[in-house]
N, C-alpha and C. Protein backbone atom coordinates (compact mmCIF):
# COMPACT_ATOMS: atom_id res chain seq x y z
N UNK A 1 -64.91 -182.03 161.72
CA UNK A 1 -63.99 -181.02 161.25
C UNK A 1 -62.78 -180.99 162.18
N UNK A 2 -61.46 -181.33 161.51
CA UNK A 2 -60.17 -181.06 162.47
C UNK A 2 -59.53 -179.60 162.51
N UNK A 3 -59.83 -179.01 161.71
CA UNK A 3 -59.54 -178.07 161.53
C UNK A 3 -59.82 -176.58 160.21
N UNK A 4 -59.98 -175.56 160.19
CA UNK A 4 -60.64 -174.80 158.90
C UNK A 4 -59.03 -174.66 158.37
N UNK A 5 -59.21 -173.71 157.47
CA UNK A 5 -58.08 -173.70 156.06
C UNK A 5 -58.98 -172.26 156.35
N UNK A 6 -57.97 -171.32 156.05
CA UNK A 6 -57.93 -169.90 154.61
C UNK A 6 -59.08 -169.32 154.26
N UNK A 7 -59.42 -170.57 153.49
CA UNK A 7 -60.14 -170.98 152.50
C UNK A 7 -61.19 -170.95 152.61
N UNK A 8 -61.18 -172.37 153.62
CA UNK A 8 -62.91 -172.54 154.33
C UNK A 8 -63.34 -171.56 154.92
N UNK A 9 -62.46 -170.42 155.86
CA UNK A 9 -63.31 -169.16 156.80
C UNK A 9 -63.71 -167.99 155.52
N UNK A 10 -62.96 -168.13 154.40
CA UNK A 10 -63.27 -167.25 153.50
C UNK A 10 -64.54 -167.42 152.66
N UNK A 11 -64.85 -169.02 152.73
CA UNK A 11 -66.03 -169.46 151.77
C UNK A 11 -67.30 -169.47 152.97
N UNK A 12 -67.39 -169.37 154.21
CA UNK A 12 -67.91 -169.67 155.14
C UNK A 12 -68.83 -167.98 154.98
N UNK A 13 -68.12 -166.89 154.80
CA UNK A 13 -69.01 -165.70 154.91
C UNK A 13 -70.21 -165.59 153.96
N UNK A 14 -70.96 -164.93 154.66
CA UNK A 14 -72.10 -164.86 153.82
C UNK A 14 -72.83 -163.50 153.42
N UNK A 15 -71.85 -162.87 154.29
CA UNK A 15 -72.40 -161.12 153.69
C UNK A 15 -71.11 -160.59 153.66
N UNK A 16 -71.30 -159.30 152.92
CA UNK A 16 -70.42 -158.32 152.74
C UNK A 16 -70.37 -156.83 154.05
N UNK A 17 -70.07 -157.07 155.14
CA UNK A 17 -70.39 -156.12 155.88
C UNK A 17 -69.07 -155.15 156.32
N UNK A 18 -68.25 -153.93 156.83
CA UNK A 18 -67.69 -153.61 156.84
C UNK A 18 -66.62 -154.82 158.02
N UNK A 19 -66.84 -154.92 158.65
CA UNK A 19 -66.20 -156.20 159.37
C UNK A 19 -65.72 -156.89 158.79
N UNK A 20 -66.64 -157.61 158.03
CA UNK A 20 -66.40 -158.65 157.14
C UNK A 20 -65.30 -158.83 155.83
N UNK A 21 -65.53 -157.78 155.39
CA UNK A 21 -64.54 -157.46 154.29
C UNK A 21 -63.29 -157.42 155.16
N UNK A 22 -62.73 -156.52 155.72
CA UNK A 22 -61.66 -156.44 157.19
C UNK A 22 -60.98 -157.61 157.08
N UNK A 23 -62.30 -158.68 157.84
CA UNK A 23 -61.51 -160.05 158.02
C UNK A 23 -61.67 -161.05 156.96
N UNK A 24 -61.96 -160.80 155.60
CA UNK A 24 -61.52 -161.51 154.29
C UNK A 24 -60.13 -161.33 154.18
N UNK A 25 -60.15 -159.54 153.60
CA UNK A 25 -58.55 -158.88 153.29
C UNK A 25 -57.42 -159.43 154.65
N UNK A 26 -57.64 -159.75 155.53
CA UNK A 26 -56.94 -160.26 156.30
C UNK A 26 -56.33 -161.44 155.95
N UNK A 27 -57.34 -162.18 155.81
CA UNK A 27 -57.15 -163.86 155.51
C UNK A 27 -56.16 -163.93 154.18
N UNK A 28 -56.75 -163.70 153.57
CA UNK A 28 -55.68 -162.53 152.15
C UNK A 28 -54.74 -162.43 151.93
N UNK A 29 -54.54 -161.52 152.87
CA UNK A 29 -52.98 -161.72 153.35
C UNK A 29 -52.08 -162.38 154.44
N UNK A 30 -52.95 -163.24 154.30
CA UNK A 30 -51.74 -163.86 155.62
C UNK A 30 -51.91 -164.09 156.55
N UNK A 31 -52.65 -163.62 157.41
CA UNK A 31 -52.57 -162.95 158.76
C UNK A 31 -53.15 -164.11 159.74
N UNK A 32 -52.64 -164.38 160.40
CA UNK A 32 -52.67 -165.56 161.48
C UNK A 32 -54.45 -166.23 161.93
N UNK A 33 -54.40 -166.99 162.08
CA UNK A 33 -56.08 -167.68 162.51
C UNK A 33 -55.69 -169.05 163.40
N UNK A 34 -56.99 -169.09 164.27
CA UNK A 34 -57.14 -170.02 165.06
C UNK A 34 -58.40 -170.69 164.77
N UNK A 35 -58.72 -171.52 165.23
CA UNK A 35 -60.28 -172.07 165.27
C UNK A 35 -60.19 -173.20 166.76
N UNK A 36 -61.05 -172.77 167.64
CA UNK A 36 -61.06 -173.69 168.36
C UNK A 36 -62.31 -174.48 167.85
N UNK A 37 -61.85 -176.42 168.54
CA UNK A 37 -62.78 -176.93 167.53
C UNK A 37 -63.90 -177.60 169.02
N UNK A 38 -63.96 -176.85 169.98
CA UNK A 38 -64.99 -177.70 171.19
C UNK A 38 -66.07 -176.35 170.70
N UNK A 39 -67.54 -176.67 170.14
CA UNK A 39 -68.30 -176.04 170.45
C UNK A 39 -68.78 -174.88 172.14
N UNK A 40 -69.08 -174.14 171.74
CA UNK A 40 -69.69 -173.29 172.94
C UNK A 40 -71.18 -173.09 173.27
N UNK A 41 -72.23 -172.52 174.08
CA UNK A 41 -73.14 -171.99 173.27
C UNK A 41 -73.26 -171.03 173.14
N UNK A 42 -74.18 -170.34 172.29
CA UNK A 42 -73.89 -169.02 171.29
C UNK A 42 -74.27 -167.91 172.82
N UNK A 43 -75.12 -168.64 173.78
CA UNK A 43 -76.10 -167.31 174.73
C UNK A 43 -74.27 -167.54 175.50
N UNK A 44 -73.55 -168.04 175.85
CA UNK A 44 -72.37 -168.08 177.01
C UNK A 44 -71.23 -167.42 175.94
N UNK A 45 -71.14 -167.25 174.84
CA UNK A 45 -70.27 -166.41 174.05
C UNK A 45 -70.61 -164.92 174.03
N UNK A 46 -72.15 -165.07 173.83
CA UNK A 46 -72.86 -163.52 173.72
C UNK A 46 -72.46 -162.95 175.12
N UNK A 47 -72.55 -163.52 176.11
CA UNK A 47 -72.92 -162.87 177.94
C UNK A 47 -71.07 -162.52 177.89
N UNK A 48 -70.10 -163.07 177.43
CA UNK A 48 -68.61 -162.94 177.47
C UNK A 48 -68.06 -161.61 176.46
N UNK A 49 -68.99 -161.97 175.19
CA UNK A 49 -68.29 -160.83 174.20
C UNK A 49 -69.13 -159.12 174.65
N UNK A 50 -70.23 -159.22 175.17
CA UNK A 50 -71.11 -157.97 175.60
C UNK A 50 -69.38 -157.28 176.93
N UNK A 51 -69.55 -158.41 178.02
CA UNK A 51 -68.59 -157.43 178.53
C UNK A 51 -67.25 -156.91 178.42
N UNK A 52 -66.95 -158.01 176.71
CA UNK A 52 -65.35 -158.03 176.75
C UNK A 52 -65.25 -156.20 175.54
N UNK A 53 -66.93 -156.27 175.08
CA UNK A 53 -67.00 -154.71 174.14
C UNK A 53 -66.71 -153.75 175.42
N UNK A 54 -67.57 -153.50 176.18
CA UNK A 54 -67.79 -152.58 177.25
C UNK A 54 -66.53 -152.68 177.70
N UNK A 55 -65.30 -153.30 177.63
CA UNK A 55 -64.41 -153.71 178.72
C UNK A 55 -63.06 -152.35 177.56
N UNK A 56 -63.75 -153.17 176.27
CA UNK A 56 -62.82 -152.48 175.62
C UNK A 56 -63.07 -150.82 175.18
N UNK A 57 -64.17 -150.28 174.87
CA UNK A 57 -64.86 -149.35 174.38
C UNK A 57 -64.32 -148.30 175.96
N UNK A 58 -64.35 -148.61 177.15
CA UNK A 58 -64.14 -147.77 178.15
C UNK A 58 -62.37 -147.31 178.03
N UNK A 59 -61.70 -148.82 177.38
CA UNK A 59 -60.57 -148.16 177.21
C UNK A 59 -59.91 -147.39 175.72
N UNK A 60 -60.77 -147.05 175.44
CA UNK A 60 -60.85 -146.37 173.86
C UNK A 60 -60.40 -147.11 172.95
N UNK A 61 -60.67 -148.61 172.71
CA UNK A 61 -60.26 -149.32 171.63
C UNK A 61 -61.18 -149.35 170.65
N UNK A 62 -60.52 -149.20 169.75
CA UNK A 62 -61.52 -149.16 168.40
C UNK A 62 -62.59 -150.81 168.02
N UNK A 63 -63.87 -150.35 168.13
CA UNK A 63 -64.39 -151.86 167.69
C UNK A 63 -65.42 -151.83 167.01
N UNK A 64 -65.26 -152.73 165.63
CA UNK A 64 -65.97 -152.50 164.18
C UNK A 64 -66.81 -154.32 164.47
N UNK A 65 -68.24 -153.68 164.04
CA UNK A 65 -68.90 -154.80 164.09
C UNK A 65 -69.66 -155.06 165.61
N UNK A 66 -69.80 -154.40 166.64
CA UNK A 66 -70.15 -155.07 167.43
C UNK A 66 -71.73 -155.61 168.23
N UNK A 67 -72.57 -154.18 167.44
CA UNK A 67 -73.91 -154.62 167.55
C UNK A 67 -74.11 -155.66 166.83
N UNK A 68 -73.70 -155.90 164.92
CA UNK A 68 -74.56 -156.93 164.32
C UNK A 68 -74.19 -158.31 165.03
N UNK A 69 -72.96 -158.26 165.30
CA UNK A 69 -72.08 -159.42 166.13
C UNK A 69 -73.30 -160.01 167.71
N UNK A 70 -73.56 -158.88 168.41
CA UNK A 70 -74.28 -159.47 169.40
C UNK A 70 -75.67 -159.93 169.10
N UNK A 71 -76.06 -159.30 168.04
CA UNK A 71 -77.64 -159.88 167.70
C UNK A 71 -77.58 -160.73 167.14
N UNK A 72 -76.53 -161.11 166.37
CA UNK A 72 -76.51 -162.50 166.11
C UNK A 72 -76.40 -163.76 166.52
N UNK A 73 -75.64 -163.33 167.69
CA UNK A 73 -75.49 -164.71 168.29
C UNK A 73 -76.47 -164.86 169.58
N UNK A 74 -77.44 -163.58 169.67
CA UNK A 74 -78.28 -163.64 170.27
C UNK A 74 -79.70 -164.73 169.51
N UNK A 75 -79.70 -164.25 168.25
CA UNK A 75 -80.47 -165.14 167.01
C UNK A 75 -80.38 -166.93 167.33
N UNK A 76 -78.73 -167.01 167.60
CA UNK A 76 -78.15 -168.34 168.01
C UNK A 76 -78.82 -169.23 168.98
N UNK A 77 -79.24 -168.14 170.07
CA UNK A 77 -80.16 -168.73 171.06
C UNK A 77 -78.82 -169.77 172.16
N UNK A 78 -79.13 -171.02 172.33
CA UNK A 78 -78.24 -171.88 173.07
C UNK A 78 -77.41 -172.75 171.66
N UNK A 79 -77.05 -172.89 170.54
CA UNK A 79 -76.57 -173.30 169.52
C UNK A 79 -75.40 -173.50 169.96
N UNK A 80 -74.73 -174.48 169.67
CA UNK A 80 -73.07 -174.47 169.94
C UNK A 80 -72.29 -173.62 168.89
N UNK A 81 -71.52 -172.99 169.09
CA UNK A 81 -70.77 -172.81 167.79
C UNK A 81 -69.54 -172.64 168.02
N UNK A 82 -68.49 -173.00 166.98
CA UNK A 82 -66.83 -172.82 167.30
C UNK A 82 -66.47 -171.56 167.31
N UNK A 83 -65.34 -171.08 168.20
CA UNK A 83 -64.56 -169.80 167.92
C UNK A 83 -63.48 -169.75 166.96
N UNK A 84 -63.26 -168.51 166.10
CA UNK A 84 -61.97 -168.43 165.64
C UNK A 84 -61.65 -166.85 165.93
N UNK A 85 -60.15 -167.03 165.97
CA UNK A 85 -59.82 -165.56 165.65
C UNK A 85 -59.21 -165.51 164.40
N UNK A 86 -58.75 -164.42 164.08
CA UNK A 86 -58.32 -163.94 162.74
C UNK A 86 -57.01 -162.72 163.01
N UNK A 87 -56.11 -162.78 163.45
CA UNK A 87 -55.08 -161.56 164.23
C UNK A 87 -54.86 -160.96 163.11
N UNK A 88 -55.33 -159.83 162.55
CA UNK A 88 -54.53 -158.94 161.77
C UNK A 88 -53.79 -157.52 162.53
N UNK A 89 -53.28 -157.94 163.95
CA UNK A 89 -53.00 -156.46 164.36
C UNK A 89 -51.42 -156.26 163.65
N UNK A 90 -50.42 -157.05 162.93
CA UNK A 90 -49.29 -156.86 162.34
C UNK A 90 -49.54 -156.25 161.04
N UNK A 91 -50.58 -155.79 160.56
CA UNK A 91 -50.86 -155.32 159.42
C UNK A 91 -52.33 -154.29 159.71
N UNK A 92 -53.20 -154.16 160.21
CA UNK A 92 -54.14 -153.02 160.49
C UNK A 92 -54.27 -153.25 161.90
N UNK A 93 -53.49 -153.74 162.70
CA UNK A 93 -54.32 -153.46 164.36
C UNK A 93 -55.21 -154.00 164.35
N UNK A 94 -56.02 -155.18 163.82
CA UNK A 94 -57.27 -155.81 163.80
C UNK A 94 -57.08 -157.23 164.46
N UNK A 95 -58.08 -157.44 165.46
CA UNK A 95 -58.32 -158.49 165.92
C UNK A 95 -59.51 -158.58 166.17
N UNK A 96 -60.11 -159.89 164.98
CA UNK A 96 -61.62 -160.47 164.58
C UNK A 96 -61.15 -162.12 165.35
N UNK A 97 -62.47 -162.23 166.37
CA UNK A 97 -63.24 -163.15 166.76
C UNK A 97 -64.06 -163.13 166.01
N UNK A 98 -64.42 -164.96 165.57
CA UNK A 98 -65.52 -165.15 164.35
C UNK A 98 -66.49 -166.27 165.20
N UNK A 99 -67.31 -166.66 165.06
CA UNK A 99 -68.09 -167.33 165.45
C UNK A 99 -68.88 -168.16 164.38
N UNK A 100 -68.71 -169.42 164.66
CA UNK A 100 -69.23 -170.29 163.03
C UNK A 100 -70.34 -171.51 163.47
N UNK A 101 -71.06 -171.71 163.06
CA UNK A 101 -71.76 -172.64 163.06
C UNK A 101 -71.17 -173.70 162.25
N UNK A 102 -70.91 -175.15 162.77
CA UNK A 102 -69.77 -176.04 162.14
C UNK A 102 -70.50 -177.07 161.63
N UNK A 103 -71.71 -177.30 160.96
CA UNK A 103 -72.26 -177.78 160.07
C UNK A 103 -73.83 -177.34 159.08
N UNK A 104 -73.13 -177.05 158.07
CA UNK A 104 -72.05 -176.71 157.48
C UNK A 104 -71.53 -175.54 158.17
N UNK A 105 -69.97 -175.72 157.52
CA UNK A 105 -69.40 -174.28 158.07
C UNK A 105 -69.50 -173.27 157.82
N UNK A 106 -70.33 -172.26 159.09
CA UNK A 106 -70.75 -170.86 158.03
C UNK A 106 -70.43 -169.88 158.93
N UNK A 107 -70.14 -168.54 159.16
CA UNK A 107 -69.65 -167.73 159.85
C UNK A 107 -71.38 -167.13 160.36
N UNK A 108 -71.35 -166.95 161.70
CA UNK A 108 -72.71 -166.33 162.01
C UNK A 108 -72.77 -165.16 162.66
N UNK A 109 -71.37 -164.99 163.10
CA UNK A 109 -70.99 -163.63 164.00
C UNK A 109 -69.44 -163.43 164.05
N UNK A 110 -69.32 -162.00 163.98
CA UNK A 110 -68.18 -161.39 163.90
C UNK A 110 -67.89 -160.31 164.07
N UNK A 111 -66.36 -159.46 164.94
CA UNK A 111 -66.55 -158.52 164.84
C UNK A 111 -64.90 -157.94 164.91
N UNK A 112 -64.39 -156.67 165.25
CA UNK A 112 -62.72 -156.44 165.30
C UNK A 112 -62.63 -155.75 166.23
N UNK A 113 -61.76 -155.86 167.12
CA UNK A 113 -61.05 -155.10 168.08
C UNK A 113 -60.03 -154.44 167.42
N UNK A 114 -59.74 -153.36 167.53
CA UNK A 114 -58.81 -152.51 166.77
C UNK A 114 -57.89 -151.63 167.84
N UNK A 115 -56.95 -150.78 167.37
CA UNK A 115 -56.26 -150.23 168.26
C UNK A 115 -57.46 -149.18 168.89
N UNK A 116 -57.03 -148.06 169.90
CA UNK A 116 -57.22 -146.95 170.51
C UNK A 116 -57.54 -145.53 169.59
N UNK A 117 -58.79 -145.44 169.94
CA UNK A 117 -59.04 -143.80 169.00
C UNK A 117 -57.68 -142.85 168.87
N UNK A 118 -57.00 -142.93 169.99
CA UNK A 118 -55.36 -142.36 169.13
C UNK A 118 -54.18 -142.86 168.30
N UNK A 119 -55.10 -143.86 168.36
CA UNK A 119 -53.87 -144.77 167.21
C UNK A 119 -52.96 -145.75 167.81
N UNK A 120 -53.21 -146.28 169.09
CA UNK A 120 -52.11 -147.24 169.77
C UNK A 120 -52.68 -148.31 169.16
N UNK A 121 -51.35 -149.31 169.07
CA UNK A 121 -51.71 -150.29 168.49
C UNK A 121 -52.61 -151.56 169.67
N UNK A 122 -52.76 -152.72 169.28
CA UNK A 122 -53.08 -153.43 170.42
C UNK A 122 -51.53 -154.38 170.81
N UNK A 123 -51.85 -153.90 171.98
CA UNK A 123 -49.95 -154.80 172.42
C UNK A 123 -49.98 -156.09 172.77
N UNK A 124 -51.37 -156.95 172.99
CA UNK A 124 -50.87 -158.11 173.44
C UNK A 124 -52.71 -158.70 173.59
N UNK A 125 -52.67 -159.88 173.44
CA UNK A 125 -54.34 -160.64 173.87
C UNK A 125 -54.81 -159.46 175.02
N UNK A 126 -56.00 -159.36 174.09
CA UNK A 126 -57.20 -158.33 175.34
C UNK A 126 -57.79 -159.41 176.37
């Protein structure tokens, strides 16, 4: 895989979860994506995203998805899997890290960083 499409992160989901929908309607419209394509493993993503919640949650940022997100990639065990993001903060303040298992390509974890319980937006990479 050189790279996902739109398309592929949109056909890649496999549930309907409030997250999830989030970062469909995102894709949807527009809204910017990355995919890095060097696998990780899922336990060295999980040990990074646990403190990057706590990191954010202390500073009152809004974040949708983040238990099913860690048990999942806890499920992952040592699995490699690619990162993507999904930036929708130019249109809801949303920024979804996705996590995919890249054969086939399927989304296995996900979740959104959102602005501040008072409504600040996010100003720049957390």
């Amino acid at each position: 895989m050189n790279e996902a499409s739109a398309g592929e992160l949109l056909a890649a989901f496999e549930s309907d979860s409030e997250a999830s929908i989030q970062v469909k309607n995102a894709l949807l419209h527009g809204a910017r994506f990355e995919t890095w394509l060097k696998p990780l493993p899922a336990s060295i993503l999980r040990g990074i995203l646990r403190r990057r919640v706590r990191s954010l949650q202390r500073r009152g940022k809004s974040v949708v998805g983040a238990t099913e997100c860690l048990a999942s990639l806890a499920e992952q065990g040592e699995q490699g899997l690619l990162v993507a993001y999904v930036d929708d903060r130019e249109r809801t303040g949303y920024l979804f890290p996705l996590y995919l298992d890249p054969h086939p390509l399927k989304v296995v974890a996900y979740m959104g960083f959102g602005p501040s319980s008072e409504g600040d937006p996010i100003t720049g990479p957390e």
